[in-house]
N, C-alpha and C. Protein backbone atom coordinates (compact mmCIF):
# COMPACT_ATOMS: atom_id res chain seq x y z
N UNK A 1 -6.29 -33.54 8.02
CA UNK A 1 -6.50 -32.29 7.33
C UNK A 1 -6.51 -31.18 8.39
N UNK A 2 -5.76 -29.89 7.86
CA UNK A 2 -6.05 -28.71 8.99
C UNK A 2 -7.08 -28.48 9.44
N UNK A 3 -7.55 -27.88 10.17
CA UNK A 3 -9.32 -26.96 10.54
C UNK A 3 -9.54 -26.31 9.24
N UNK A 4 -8.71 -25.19 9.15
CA UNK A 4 -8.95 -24.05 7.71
C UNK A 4 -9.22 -24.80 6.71
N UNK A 5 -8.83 -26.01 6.40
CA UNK A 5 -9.47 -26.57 5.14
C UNK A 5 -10.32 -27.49 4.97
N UNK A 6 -10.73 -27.57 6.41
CA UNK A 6 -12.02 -28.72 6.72
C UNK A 6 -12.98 -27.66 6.57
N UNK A 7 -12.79 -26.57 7.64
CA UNK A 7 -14.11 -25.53 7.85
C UNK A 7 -14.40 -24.97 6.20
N UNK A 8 -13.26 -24.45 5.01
CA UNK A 8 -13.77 -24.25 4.15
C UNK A 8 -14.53 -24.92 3.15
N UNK A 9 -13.86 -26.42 3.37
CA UNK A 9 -14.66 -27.65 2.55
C UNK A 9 -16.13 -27.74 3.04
N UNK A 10 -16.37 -27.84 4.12
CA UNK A 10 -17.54 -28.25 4.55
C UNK A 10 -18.61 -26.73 4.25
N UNK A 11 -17.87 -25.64 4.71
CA UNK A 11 -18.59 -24.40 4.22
C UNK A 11 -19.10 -24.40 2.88
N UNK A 12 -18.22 -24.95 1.65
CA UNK A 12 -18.51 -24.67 0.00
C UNK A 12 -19.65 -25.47 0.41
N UNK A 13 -20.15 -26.69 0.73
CA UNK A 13 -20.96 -27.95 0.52
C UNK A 13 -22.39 -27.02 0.87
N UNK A 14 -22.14 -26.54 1.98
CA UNK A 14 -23.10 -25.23 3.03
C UNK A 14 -23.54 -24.19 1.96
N UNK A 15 -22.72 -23.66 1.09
CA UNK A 15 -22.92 -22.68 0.10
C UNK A 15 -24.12 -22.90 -1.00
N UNK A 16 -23.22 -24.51 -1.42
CA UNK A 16 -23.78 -24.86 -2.17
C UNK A 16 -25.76 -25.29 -2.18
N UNK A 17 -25.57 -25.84 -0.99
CA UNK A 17 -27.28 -26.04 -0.52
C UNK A 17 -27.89 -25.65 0.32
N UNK A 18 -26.95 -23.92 0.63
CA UNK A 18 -27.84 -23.31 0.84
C UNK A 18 -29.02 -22.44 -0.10
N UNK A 19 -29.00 -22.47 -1.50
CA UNK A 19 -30.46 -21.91 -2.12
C UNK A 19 -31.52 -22.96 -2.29
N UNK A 20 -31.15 -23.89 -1.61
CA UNK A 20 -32.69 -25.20 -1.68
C UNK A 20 -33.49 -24.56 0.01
N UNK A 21 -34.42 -25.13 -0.24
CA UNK A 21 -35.60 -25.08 1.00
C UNK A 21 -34.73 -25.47 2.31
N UNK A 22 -34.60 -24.89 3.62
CA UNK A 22 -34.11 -25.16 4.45
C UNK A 22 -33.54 -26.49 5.14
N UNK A 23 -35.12 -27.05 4.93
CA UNK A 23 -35.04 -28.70 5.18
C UNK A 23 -34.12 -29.56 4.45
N UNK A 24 -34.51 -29.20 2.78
CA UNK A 24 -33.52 -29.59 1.72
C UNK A 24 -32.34 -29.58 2.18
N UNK A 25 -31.85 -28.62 2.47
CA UNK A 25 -30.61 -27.55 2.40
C UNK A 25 -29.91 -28.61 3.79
N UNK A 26 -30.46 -28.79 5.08
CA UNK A 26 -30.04 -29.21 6.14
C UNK A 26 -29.88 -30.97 5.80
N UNK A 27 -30.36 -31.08 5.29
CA UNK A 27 -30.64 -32.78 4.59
C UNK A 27 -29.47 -33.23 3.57
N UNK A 28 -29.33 -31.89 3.38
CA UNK A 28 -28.14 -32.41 1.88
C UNK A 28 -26.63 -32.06 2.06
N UNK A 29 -26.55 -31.24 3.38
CA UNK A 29 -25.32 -31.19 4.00
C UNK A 29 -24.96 -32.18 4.58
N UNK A 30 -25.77 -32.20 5.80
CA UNK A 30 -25.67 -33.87 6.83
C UNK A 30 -25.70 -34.76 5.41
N UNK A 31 -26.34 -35.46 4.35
CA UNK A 31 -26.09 -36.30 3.50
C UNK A 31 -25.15 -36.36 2.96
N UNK A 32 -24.47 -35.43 2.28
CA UNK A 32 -23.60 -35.26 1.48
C UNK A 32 -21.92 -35.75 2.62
N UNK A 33 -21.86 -35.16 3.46
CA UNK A 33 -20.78 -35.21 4.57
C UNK A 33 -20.82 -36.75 5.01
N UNK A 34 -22.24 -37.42 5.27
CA UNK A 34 -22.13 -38.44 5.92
C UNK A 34 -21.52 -39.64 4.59
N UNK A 35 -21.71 -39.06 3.23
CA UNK A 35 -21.54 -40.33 2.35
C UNK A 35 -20.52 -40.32 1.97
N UNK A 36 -19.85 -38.58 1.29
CA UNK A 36 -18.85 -38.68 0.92
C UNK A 36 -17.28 -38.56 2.04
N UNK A 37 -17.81 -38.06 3.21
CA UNK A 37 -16.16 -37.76 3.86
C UNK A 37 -16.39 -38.90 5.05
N UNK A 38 -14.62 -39.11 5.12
CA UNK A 38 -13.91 -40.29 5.54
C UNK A 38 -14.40 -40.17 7.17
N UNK A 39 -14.87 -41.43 8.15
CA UNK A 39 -14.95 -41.43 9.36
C UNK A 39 -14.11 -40.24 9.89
N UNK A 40 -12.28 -40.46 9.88
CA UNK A 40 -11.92 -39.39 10.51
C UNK A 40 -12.20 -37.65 10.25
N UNK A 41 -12.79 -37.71 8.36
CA UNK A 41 -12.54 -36.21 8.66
C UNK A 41 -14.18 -36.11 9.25
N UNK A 42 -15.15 -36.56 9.12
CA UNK A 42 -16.58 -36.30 10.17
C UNK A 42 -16.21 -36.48 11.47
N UNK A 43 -15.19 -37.12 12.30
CA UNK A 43 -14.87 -37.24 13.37
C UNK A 43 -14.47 -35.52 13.62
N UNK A 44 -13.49 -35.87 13.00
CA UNK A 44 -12.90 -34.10 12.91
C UNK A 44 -14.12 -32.48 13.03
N UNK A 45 -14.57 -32.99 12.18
CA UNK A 45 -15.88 -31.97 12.17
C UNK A 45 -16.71 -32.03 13.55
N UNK A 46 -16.89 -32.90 13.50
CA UNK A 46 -17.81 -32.94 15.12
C UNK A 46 -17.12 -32.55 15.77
N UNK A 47 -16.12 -32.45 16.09
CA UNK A 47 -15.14 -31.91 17.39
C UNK A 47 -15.00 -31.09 17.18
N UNK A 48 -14.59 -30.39 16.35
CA UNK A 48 -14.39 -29.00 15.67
C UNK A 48 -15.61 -28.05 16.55
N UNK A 49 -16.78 -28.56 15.73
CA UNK A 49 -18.83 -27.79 16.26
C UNK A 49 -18.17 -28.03 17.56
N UNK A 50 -17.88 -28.87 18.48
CA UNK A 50 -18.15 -29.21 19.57
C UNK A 50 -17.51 -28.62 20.32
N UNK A 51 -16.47 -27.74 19.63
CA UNK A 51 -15.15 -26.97 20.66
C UNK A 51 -15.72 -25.67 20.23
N UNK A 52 -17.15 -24.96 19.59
CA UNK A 52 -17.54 -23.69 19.24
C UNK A 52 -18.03 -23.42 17.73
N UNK A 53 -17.40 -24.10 17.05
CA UNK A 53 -16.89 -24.31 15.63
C UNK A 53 -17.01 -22.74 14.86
N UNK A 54 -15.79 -22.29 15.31
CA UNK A 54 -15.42 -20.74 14.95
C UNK A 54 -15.48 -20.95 13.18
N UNK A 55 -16.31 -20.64 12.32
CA UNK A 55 -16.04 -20.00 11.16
C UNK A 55 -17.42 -21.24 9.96
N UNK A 56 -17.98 -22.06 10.90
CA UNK A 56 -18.54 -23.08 10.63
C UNK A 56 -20.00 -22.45 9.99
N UNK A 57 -20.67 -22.63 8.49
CA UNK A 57 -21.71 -22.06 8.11
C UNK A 57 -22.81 -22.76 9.66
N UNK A 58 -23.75 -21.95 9.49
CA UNK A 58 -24.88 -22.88 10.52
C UNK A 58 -25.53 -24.09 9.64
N UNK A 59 -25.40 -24.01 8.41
CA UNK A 59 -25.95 -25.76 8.26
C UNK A 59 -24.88 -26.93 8.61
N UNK A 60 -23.77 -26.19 8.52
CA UNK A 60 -22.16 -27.42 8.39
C UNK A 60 -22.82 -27.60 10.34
N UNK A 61 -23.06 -26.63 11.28
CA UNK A 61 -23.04 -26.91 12.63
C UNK A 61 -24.33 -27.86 12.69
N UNK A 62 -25.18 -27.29 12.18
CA UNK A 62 -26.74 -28.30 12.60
C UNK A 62 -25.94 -30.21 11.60
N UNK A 63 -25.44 -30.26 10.98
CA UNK A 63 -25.36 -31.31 10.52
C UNK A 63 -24.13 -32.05 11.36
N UNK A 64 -23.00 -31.28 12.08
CA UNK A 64 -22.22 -32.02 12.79
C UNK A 64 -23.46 -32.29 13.89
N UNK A 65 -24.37 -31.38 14.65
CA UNK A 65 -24.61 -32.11 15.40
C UNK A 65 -25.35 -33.30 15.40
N UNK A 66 -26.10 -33.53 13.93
CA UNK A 66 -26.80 -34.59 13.82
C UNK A 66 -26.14 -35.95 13.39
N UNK A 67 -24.55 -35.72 13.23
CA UNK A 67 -24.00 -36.59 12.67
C UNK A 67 -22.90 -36.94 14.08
N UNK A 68 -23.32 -36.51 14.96
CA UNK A 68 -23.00 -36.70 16.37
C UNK A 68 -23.85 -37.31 17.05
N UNK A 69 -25.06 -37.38 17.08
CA UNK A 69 -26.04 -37.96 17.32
C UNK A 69 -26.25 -39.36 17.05
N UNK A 70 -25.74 -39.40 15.46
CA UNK A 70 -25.93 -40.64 14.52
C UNK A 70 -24.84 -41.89 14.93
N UNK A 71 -23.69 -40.99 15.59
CA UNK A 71 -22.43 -41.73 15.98
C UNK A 71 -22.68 -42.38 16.91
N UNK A 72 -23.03 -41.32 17.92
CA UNK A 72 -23.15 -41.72 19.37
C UNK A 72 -22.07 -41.19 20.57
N UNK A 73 -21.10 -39.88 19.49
CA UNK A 73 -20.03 -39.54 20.10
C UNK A 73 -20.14 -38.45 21.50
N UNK A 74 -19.29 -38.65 22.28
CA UNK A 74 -19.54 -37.15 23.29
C UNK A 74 -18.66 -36.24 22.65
N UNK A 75 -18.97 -34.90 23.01
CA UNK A 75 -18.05 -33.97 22.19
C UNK A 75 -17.49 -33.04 23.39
């Protein structure tokens, strides 16, 4: 998948939970990303955060990095 349509996919998800409680909100991005999208496109995403991640909501960034963490990847 391009960037432009990863960064907007992952942004709607960001949109979407961002009016829950922060914690919520950071919990249900990283969840949602880790269950529903494919190894490569979370691969993708992490690299993406990891090169700046120009256009990336800040929950889509706090959840690549925790889903970088979870991997074990260097970025």
């Amino acid at each position: 998948m391009d960037d432009e349509k990863m960064v907007r996919q992952a942004n709607q998800i960001a949109q979407y939970f961002s009016a829950y409680p922060e914690d919520r909100a950071k919990e249900g991005v990283r969840g949602h990303i880790r269950k529903f999208w494919e190894p490569r496109m979370r691969t993708q995403l992490i690299n993406y955060a990891g090169a700046g991640g120009e256009g990336l909501h800040p929950l889509v960034l706090w959840a690549a990095t925790q889903l970088q963490d979870e991997a074990g990847q260097p970025v």
